[in-house]
Protein backbone atom coordinates (compact mmCIF):
# COMPACT_ATOMS: atom_id res chain seq x y z
CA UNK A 1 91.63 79.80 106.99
CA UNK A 2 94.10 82.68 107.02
CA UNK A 3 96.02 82.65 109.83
CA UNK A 4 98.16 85.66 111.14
CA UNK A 5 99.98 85.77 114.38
CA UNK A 6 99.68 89.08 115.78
CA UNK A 7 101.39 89.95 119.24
CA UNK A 8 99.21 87.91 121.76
CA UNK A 9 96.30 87.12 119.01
CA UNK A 10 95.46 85.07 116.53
CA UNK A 11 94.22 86.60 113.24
CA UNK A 12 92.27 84.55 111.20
CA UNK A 13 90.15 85.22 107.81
CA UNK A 14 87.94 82.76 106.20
CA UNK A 15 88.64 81.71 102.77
CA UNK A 16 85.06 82.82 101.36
CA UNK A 17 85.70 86.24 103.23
CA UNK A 18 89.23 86.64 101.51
CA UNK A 19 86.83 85.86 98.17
CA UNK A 20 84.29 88.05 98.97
CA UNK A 21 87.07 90.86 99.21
CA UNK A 22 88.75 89.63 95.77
CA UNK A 23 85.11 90.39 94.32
CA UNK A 24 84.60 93.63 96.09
CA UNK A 25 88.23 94.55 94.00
CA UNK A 26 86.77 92.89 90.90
CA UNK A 27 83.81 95.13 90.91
CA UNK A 28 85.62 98.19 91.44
CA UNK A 29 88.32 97.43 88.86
CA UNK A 30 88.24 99.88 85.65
CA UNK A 31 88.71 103.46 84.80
CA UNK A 32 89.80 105.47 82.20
CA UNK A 33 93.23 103.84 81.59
CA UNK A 34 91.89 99.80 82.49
CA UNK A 35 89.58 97.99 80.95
CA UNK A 36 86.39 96.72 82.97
CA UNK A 37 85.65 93.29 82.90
CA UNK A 38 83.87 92.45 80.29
CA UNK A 39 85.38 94.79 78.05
CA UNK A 40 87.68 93.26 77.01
CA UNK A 41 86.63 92.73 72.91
CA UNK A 42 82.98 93.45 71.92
CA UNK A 43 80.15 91.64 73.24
CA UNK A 44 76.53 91.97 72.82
CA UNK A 45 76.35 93.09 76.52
CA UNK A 46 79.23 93.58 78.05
CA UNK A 47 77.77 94.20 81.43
CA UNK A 48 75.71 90.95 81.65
CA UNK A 49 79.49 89.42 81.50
CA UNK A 50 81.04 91.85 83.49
CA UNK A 51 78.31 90.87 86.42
CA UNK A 52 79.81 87.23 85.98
CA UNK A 53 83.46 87.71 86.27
CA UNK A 54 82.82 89.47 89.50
CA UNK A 55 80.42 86.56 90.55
CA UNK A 56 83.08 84.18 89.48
CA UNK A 57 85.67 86.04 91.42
CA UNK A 58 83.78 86.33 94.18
CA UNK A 59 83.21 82.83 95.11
CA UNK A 60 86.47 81.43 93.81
CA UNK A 61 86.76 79.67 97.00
CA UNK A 62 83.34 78.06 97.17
CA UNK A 63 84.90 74.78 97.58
CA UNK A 64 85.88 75.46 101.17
CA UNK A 65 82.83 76.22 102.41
CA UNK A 66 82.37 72.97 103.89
CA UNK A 67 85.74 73.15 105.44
CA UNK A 68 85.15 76.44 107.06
CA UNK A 69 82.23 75.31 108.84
CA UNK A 70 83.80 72.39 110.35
CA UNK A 71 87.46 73.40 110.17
CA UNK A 72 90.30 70.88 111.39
CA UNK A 73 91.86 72.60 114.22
CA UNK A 74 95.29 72.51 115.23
CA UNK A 75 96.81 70.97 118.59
CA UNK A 76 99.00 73.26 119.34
CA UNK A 77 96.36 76.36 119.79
CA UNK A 78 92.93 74.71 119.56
CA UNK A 79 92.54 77.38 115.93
CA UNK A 80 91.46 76.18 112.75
CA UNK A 81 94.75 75.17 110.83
CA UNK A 82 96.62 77.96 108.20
CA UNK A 83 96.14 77.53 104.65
CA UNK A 84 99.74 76.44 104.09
CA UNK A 85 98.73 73.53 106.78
CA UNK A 86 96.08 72.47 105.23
CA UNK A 87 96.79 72.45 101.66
CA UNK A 88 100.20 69.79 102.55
CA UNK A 89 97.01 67.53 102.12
CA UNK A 90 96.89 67.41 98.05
CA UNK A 91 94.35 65.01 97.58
CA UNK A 92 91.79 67.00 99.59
CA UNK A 93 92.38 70.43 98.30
CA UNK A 94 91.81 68.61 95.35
CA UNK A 95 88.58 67.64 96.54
CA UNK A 96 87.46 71.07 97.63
CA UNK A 97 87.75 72.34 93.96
CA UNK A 98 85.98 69.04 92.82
CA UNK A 99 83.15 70.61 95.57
CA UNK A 100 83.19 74.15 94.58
CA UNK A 101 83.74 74.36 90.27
CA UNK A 102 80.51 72.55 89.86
CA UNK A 103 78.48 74.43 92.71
CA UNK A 104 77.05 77.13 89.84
CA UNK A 105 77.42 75.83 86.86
CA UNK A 106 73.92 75.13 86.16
CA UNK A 107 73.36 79.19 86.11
CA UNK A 108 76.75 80.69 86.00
CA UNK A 109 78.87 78.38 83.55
CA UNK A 110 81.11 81.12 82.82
CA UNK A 111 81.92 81.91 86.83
CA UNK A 112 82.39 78.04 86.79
CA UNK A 113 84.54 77.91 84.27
CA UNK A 114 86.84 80.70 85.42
CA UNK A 115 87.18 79.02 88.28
CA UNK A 116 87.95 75.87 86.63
CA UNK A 117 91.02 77.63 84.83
CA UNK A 118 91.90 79.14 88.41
CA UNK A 119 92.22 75.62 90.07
CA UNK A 120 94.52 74.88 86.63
CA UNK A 121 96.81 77.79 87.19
CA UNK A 122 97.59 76.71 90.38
CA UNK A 123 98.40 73.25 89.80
CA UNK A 124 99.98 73.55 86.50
CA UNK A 125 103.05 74.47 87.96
CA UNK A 126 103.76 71.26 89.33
CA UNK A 127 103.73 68.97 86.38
CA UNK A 128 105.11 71.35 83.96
CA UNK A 129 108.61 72.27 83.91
CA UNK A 130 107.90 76.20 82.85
CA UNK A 131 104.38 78.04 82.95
CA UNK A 132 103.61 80.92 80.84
CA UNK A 133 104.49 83.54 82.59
CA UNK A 134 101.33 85.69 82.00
CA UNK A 135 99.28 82.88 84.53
CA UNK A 136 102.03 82.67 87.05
CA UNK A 137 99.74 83.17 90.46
CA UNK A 138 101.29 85.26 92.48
CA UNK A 139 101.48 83.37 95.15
CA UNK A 140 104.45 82.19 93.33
CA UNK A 141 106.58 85.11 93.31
CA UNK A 142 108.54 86.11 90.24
CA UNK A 143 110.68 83.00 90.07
CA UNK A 144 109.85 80.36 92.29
CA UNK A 145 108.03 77.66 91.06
CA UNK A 146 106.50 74.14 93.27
CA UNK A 147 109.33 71.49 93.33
CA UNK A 148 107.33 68.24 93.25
CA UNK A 149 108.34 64.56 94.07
CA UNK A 150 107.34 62.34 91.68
CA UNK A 151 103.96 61.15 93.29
CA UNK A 152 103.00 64.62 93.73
CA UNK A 153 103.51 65.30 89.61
CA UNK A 154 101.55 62.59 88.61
CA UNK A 155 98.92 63.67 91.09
CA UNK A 156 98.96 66.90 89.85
CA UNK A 157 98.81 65.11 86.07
CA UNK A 158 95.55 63.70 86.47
CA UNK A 159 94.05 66.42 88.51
CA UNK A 160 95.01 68.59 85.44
CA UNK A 161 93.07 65.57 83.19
CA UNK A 162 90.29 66.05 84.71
CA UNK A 163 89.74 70.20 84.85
CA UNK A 164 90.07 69.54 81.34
CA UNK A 165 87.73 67.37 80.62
CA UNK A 166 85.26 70.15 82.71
CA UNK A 167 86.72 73.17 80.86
CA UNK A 168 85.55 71.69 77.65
CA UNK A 169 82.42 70.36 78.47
CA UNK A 170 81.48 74.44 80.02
CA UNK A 171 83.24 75.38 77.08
CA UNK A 172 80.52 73.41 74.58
CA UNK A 173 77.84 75.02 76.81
CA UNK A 174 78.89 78.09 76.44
CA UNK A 175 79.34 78.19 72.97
CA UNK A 176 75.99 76.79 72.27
CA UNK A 177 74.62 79.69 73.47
CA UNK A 178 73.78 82.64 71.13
CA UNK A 179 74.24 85.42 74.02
CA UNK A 180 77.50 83.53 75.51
CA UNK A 181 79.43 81.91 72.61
CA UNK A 182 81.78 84.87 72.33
CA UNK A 183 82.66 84.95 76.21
CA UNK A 184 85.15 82.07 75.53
CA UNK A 185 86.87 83.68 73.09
CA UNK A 186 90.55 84.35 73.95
CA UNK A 187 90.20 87.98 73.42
CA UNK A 188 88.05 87.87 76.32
CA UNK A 189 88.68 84.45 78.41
CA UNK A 190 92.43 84.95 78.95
CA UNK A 191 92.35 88.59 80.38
CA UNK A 192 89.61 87.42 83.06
CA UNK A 193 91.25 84.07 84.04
CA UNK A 194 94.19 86.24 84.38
CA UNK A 195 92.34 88.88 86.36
CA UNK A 196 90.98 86.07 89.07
CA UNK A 197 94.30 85.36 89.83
CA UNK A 198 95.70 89.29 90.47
CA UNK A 199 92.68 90.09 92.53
CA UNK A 200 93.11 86.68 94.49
CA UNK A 201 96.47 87.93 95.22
CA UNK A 202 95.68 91.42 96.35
CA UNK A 203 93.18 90.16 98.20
CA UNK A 204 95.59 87.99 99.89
CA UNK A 205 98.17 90.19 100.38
CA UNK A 206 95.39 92.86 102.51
CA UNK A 207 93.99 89.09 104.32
CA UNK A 208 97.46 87.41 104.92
CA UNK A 209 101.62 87.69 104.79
CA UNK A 210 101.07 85.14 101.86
CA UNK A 211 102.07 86.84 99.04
CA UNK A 212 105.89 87.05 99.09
CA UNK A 213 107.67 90.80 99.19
CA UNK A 214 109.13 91.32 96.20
CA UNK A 215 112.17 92.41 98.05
CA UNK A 216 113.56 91.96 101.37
CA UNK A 217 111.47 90.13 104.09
CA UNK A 218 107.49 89.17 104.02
CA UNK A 219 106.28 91.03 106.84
CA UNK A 220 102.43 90.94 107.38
CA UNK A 221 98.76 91.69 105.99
CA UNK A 222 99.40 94.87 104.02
CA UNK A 223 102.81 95.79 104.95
CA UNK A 224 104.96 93.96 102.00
CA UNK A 225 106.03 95.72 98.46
CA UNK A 226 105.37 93.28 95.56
CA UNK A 227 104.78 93.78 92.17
CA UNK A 228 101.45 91.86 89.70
CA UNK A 229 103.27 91.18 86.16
CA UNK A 230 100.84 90.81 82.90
CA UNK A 231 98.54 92.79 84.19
CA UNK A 232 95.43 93.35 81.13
CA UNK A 233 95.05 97.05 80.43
CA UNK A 234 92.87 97.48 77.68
CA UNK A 235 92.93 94.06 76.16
CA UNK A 236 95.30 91.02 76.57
CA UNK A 237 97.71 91.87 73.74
CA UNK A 238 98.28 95.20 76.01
CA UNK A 239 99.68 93.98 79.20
CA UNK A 240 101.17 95.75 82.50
CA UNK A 241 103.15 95.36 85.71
CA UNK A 242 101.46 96.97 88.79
CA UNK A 243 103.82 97.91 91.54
CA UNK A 244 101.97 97.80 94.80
CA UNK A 245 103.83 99.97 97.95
CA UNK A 246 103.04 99.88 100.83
CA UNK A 247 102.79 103.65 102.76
CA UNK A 248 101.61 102.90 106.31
CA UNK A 249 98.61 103.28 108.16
CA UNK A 250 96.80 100.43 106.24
CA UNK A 251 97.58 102.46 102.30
CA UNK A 252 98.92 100.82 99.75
CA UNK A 253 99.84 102.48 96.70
CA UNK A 254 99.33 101.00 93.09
CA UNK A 255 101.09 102.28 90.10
CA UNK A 256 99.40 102.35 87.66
CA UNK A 257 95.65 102.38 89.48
CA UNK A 258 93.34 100.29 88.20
CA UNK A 259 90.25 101.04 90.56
CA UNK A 260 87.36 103.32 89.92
CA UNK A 261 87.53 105.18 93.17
CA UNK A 262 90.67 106.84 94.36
CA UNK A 263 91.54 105.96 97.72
CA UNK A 264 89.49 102.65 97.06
CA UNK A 265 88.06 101.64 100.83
CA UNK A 266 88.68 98.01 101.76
CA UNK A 267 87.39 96.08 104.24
CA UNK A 268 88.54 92.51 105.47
CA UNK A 269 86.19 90.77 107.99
CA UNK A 270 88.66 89.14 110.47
CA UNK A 271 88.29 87.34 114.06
CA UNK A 272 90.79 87.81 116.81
CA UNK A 273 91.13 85.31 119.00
CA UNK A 274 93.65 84.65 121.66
CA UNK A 275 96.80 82.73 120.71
CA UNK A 276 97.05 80.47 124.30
CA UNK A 277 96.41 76.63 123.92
CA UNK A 278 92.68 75.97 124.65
CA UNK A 279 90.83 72.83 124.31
CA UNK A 280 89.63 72.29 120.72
CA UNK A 281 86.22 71.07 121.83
CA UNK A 282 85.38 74.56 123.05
CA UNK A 283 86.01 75.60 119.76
CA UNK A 284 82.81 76.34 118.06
CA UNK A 285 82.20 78.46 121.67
CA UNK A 286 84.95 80.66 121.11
CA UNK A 287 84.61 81.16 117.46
CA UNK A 288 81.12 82.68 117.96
CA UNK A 289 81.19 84.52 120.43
CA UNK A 290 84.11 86.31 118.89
CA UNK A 291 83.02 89.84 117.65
CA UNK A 292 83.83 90.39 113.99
CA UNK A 293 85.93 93.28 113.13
CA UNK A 294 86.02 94.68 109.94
CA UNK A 295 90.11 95.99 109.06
CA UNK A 296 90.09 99.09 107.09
CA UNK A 297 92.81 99.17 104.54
CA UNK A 298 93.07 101.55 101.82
CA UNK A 299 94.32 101.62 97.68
CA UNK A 300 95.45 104.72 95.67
CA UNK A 301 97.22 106.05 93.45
CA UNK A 302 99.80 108.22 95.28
CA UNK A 303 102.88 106.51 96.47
CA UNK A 304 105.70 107.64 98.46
CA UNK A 305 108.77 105.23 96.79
CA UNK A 306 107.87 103.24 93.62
CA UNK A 307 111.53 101.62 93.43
């Protein structure tokens, strides 16, 4: 769950809402100067892979489905606990992408493998002492990287063993497949791995205060300046940095735009619930009869300050 303290309220946004948002991005992203997915190098038909990137991004967070339903709530306010609670648990975050890689492979092997290489991105950090650059998340930041203790790294070592072993087994699948082979191509496979992880992060940064301001302090959903290095233009060898300002009133300005529509409507279905200390049993009450509200934000291309 993302969790955002707001005055007297609790905001919180589901993981497979924040996912649902990163899609909505994913299926507006391309115009005349970016690339749609798909795109990226020549394919038979590009839009039959185009249609499962965006799936793939779109449920990039299947594996906490299960969680969400039954979240563990915290003492302190009776709410379902923050993601940066929740993920202090390795072994079971672990878990939930053991859950959710797998859920579609049997139909979507490419969504499943994308978010195989996701789950690696995230985790390679630990074990490794540098990561490429070009697949720093950027949840990361420009320069900070996970400091580990030793049972963490070798955690982290065999979790990385075994989305491996999965990568190349969807990898074999795929490439058995007359219509699919070229998909996993690097041409094609780097610039959309890369892509789940920038739209996971401006998703993120509209659902959350997650992703850290580039400068100065993080404030909250919407309201920090960061920037989204090796971004794919029109193929992977032609890379980009995306400054994203924010200009008030829910707008946030990209430079360059990538979208198709400019302003570029977002949504992000939230709860508010009241931040006071209630008993947790009462907890599936008070979740549902909560009234959704949907929090209008806004991308374009016109920015007041792009320093």
């Amino acid at each position: 769950m993302l969790k955002t303290e707001q005055n007297s309220m609790t905001r919180l946004v589901s993981q497979p809402d924040h996912a649902a948002v990163s899609g909505y991005l994913a299926a507006h992203w391309g115009n005349k100067d970016f690339v749609k997915p798909g795109y990226y190098a020549a394919v038979p038909d590009p839009e039959v892979l185009r249609a499962e990137v965006v799936f793939g991004i779109a449920q990039h967070d299947n594996g906490w489905w299960e969680w969400e339903a039954t979240p563990e709530l915290g003492s302190q306010d009776g709410l379902p606990l923050g993601l940066t609670q929740v993920v202090r648990n390795r072994q079971a975050g672990m878990d939930r992408w053991r859950h959710g890689i797998p859920r579609f492979q049997k139909n979507r092997p490419y969504a499943s493998l994308l978010v195989s290489l996701h789950a690696y991105w995230l985790y390679a950090p630990t074990p490794e002492d540098s990561v490429e650059r070009a697949f720093r998340h950027p949840l990361f930041g420009a320069d900070s990287t996970p400091d580990p203790d030793e049972a963490e790294r070798q955690e982290a070592e065999q979790f990385l063993r075994e989305l491996k072993v999965i990568q190349d087994t969807l990898m074999s699948r795929l490439q058995a497949d007359p219509v699919m082979a070229g998909w996993v191509e690097p041409d094609l496979l780097q610039p959309h791995a890369r892509l789940v992880q920038l739209l996971d992060g401006m998703s993120l940064a509209l659902c959350s205060a997650l992703i850290p301001a580039g400068a100065g302090e993080t404030r909250g959903p919407g309201q920090n300046s960061f920037d989204l290095p090796d971004v794919p233009r029109r193929g992977w060898h032609d890379r980009i940095t995306i400054k994203v300002r924010p200009q008030g009133h829910r707008r946030l300005s990209c430079q360059p735009y990538p979208f198709d529509t400019d302003p570029l409507p977002v949504l992000v279905p939230a709860k508010f619930l009241p931040s006071d200390v209630v008993d947790e049993r009462f907890f599936p009450v008070r979740w549902n009869a909560a009234l959704p509200e949907l929090v209008p934000y806004e991308f374009c291309s016109v920015s007041n300050d792009l320093v």
